[in-house]
N, C-alpha and C. Protein backbone atom coordinates (compact mmCIF):
# COMPACT_ATOMS: atom_id res chain seq x y z
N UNK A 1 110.63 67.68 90.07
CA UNK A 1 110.50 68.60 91.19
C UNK A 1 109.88 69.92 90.74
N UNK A 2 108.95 70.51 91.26
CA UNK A 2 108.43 71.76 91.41
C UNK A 2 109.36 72.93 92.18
N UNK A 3 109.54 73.78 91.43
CA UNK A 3 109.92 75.13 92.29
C UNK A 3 108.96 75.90 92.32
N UNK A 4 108.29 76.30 93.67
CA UNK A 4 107.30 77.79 93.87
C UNK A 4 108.24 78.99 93.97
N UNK A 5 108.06 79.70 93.83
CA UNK A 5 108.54 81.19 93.41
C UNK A 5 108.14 81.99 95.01
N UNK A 6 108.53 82.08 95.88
CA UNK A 6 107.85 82.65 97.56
C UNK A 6 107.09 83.91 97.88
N UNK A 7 107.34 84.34 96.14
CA UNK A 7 106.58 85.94 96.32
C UNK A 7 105.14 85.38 95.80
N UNK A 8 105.31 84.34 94.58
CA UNK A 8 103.92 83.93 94.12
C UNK A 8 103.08 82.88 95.17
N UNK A 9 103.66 82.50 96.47
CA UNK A 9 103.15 81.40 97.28
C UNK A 9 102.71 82.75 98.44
N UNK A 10 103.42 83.54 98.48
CA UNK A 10 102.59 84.62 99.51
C UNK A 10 101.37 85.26 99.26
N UNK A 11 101.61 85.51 97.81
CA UNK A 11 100.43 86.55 96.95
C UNK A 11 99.38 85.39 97.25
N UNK A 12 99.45 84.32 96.84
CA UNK A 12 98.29 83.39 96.33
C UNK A 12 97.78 83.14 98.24
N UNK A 13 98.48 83.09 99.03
CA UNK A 13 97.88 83.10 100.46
C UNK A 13 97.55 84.08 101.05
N UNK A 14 97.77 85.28 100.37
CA UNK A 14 97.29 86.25 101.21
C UNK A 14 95.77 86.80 100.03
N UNK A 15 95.68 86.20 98.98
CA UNK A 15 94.43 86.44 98.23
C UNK A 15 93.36 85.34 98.50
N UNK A 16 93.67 83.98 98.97
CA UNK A 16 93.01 82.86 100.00
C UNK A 16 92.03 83.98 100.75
N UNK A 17 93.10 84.48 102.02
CA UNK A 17 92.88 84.96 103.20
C UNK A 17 91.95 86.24 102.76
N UNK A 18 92.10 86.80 102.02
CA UNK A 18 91.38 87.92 101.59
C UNK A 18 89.85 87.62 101.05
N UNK A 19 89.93 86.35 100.01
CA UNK A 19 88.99 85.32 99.81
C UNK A 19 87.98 85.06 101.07
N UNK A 20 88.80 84.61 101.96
CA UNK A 20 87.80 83.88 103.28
C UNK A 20 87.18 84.88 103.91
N UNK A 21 87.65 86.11 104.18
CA UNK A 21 87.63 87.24 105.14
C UNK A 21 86.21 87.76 104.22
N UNK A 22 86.10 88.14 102.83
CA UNK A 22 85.46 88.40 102.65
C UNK A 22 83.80 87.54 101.93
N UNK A 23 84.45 86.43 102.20
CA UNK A 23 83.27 85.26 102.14
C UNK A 23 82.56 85.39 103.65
N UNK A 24 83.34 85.28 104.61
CA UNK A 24 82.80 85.33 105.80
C UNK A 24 82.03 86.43 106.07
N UNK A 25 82.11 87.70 105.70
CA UNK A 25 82.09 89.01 105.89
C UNK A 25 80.49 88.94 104.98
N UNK A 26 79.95 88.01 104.36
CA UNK A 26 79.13 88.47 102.97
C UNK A 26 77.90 87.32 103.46
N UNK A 27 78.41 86.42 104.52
CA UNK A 27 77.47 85.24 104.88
C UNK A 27 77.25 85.92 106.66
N UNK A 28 77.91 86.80 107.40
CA UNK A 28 77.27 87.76 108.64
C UNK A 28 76.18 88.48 108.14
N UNK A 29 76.50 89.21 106.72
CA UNK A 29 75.77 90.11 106.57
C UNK A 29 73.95 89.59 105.51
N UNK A 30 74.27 88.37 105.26
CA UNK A 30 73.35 88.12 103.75
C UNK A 30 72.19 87.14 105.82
N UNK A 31 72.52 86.80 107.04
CA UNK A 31 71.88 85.76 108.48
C UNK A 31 70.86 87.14 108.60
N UNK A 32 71.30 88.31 108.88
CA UNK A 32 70.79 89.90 108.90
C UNK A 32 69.71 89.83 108.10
């Protein structure tokens, strides 16, 4: 069995989300 740690499963989803936001943010600006 695996134990995740919930502070290290938040960090790692909210650096995803930060990931996408600014992938998205870099492919609006590269269509321009």
């Amino acid at each position: 069995e695996v134990l995740v740690d919930p502070a290290i499963t938040i960090k790692a989803i909210g650096h995803q989300w930060y990931w996408t936001y600014e992938y998205s943010d870099y492919n609006s600006s590269d269509e321009q």
